[in-house]
C-alpha atoms as a PDB file:
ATOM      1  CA  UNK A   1       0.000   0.000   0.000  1.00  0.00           C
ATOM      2  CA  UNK A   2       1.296   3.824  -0.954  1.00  0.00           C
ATOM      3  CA  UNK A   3       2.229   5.716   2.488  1.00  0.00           C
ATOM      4  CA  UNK A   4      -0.660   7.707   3.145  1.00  0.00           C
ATOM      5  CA  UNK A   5       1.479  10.992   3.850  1.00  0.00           C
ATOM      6  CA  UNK A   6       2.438  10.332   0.531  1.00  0.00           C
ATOM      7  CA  UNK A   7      -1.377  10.654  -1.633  1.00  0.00           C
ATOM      8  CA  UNK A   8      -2.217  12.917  -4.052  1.00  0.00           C
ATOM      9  CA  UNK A   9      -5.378  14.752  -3.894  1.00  0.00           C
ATOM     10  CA  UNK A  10      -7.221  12.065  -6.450  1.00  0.00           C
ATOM     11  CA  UNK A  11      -5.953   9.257  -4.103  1.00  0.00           C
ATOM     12  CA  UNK A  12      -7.504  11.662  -1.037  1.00  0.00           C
ATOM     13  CA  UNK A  13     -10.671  12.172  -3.052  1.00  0.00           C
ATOM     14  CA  UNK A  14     -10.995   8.774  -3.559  1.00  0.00           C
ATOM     15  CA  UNK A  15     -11.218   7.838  -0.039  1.00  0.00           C
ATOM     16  CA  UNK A  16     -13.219  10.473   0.938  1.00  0.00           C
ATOM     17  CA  UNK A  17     -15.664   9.044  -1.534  1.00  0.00           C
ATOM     18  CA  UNK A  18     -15.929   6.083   0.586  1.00  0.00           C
ATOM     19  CA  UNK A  19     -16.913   7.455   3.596  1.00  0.00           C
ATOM     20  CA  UNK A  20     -20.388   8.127   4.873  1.00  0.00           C
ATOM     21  CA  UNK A  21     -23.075   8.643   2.011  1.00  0.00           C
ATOM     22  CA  UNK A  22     -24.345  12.198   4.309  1.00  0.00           C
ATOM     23  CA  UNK A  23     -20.403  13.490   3.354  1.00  0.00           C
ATOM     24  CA  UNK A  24     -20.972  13.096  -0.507  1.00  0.00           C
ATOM     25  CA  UNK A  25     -22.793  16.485  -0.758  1.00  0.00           C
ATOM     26  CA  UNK A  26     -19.457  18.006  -0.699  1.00  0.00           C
ATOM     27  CA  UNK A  27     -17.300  19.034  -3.402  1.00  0.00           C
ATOM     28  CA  UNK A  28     -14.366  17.618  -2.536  1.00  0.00           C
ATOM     29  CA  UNK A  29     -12.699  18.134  -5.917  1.00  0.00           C
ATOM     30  CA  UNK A  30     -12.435  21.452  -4.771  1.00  0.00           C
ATOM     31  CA  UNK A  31     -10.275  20.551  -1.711  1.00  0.00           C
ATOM     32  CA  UNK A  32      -7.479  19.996  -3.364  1.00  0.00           C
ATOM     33  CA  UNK A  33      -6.525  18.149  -0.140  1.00  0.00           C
ATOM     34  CA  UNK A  34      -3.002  15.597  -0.261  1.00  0.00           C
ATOM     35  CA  UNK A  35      -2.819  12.921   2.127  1.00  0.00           C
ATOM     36  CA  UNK A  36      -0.211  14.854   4.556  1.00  0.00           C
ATOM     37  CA  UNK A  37      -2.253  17.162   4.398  1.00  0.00           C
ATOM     38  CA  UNK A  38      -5.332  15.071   5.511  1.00  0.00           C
ATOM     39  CA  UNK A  39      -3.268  13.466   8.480  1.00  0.00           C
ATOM     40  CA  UNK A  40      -3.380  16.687   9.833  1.00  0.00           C
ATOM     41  CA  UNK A  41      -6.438  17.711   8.986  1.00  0.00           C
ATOM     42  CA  UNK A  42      -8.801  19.845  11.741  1.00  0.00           C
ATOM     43  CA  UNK A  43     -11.981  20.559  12.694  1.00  0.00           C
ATOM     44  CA  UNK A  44     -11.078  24.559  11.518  1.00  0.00           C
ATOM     45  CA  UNK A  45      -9.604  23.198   8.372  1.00  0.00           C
ATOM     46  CA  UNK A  46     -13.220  21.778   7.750  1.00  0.00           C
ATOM     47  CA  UNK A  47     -14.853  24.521   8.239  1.00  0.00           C
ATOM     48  CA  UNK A  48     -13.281  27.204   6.157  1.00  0.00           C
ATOM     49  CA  UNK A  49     -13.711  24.308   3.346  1.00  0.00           C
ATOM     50  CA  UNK A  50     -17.369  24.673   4.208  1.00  0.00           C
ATOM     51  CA  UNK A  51     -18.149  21.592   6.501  1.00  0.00           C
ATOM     52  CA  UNK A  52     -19.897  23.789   8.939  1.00  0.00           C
ATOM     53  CA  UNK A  53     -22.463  20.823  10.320  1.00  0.00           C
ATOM     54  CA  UNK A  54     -20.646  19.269  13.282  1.00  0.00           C
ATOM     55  CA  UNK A  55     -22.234  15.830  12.387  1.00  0.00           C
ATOM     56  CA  UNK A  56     -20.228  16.019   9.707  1.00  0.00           C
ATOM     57  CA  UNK A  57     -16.895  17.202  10.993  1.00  0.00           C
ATOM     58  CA  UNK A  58     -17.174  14.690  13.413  1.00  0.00           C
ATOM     59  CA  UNK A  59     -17.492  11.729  10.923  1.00  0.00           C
ATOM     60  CA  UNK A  60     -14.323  12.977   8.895  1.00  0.00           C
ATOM     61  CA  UNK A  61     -12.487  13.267  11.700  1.00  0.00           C
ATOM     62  CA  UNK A  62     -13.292   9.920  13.146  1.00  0.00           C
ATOM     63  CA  UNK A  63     -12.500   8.325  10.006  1.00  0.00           C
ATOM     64  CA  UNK A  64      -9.234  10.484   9.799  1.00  0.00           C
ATOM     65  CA  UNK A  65      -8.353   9.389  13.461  1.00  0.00           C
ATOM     66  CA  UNK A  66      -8.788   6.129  12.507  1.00  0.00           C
ATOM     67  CA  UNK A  67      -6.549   6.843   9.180  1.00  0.00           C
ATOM     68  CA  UNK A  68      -3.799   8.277  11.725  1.00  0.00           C
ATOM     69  CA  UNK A  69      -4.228   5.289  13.498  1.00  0.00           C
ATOM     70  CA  UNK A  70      -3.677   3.059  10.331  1.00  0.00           C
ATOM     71  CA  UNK A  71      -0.761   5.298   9.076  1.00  0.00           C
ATOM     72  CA  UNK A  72       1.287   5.746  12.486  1.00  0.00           C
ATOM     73  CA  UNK A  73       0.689   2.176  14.437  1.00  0.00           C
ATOM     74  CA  UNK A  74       1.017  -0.470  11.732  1.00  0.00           C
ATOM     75  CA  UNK A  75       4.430   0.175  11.771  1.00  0.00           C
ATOM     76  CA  UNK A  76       5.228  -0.435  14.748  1.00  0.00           C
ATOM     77  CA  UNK A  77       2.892  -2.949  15.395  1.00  0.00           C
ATOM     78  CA  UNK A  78       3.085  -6.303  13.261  1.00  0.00           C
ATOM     79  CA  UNK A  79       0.762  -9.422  13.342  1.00  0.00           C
ATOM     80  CA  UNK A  80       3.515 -11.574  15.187  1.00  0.00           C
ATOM     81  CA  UNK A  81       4.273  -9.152  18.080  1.00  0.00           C
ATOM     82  CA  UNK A  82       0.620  -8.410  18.337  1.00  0.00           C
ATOM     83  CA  UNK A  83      -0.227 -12.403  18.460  1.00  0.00           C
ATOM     84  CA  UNK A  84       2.722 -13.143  20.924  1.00  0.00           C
ATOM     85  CA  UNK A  85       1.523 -10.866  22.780  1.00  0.00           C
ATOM     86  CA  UNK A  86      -2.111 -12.082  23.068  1.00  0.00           C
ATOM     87  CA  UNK A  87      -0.219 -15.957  23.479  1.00  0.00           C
ATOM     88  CA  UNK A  88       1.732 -14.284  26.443  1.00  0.00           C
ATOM     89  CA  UNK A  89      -1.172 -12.735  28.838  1.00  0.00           C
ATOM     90  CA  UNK A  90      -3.275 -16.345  27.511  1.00  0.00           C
ATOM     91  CA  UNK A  91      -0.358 -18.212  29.200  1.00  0.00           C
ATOM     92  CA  UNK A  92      -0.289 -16.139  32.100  1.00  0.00           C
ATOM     93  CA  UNK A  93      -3.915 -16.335  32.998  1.00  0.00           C
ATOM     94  CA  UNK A  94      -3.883 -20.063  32.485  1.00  0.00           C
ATOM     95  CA  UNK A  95      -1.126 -20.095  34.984  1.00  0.00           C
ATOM     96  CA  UNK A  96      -3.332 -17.833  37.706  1.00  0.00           C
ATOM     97  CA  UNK A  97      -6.516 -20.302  36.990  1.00  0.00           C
ATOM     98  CA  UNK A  98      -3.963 -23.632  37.341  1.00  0.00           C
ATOM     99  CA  UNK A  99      -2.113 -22.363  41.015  1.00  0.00           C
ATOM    100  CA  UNK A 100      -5.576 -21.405  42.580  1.00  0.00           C
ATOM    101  CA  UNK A 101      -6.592 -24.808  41.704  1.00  0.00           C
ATOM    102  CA  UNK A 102      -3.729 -26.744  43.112  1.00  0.00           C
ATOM    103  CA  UNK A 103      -4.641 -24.398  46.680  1.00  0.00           C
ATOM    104  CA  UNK A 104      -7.689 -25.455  48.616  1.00  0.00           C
ATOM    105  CA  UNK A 105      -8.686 -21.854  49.119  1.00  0.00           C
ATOM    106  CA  UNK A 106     -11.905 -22.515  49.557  1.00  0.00           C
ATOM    107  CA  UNK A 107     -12.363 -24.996  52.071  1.00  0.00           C
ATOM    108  CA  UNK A 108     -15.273 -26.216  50.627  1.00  0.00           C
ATOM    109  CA  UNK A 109     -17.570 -22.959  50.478  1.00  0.00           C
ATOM    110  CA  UNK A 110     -18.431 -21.206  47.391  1.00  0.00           C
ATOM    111  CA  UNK A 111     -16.520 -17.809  46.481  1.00  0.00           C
ATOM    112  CA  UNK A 112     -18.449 -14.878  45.334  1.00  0.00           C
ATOM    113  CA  UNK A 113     -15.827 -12.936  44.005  1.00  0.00           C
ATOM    114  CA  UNK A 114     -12.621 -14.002  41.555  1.00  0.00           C
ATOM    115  CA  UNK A 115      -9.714 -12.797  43.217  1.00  0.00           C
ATOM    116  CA  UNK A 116      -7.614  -9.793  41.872  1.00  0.00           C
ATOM    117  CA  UNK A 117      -5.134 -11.447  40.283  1.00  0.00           C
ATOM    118  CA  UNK A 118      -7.570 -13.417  37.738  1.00  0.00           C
ATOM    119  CA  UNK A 119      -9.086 -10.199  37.272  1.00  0.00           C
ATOM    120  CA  UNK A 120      -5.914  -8.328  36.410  1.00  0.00           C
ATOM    121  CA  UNK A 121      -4.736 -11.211  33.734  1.00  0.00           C
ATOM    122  CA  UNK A 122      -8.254 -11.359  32.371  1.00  0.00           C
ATOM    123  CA  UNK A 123      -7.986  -7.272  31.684  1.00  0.00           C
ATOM    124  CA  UNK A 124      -4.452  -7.985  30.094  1.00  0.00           C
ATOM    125  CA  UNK A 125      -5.984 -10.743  27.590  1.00  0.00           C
ATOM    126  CA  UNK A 126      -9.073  -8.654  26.765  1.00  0.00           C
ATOM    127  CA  UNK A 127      -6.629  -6.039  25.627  1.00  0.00           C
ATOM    128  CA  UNK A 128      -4.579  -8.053  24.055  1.00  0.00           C
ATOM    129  CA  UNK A 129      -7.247  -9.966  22.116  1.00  0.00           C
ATOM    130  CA  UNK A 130      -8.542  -6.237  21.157  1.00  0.00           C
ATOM    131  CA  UNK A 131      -4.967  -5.046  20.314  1.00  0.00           C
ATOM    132  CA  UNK A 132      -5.031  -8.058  17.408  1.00  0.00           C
ATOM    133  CA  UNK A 133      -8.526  -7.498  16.553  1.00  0.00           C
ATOM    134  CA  UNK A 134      -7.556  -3.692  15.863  1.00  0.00           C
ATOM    135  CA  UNK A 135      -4.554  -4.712  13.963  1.00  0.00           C
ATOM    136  CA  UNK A 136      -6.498  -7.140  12.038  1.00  0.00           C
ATOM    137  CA  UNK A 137      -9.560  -4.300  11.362  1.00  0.00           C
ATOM    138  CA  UNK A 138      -7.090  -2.111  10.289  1.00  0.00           C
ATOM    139  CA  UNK A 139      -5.627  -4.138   8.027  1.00  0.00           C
ATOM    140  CA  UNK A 140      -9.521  -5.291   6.221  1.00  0.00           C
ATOM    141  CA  UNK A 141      -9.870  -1.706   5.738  1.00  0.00           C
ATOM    142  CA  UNK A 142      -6.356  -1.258   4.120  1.00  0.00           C
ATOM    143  CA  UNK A 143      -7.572  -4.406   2.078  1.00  0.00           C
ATOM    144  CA  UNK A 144     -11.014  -2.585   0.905  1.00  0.00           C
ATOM    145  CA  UNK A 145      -9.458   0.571   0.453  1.00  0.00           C
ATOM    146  CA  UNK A 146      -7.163  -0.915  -2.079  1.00  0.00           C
ATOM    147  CA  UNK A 147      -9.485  -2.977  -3.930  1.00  0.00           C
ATOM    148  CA  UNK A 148     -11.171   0.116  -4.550  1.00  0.00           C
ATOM    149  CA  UNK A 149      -8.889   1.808  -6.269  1.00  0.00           C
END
């Protein structure tokens, strides 16, 4: 895929096109917008281009953000870090869930409440899982973006 930072203002128009059918009232010919340009782009910059509705600075914006996101992370992220990762706090939980069962900690009364530490290494693999499934969004939309051009 061509950098972002590095689009010309057909590539810009292009995906601007493919966001939210309320946007394509605008004349974004007109723009003359690059894609460094668009990294940057602000909720000011919108409106002296005429997007005065802030319904519909917010959706550019979003999808922008999300753009940023796309252009800035995926480098430093990869699928294999991002997939160790997810292995690692997996492993570790399974660890916390094995030790409390090889302690009688409950002397045969029921417990109410998981204890901290299963809480803490569940948090860590729901981020983790959500880390990958970001990476792996990010990456469909790369995939739809390009099919469409």
């Amino acid at each position: 895929m061509e950098p972002i930072a590095t689009w010309s203002h057909e590539s810009v128009i292009r995906w601007l096109r493919g966001l939210e059918p309320a946007l394509q009232q605008y004349h974004f010919e007109e723009w003359q917008l690059t894609g460094e340009y668009l990294l940057r782009l602000s909720y000011q910059d919108l409106e002296r281009l005429g997007i005065r509705k802030i319904g519909h600075q917010e959706l550019i914006l979003e999808a922008v953000e999300l753009l940023c996101s796309l252009n800035y992370d995926v480098r430093r992220e990869n699928m294999r870090s991002v997939t160790e990762k997810l292995r690692g706090v997996s492993h570790t939980l399974q660890g916390v869930i094995q030790s409390r069962w090889k302690v009688n900690t409950y002397k045969g009364t029921s417990v109410s409440k998981l204890a901290p530490d299963i809480l803490l290494s569940i948090i860590d693999l729901v981020t983790a899982a959500k880390a990958l499934f970001s990476w792996l969004n990010r990456i469909l939309a790369v995939s739809v973006y390009c099919i469409h051009i």
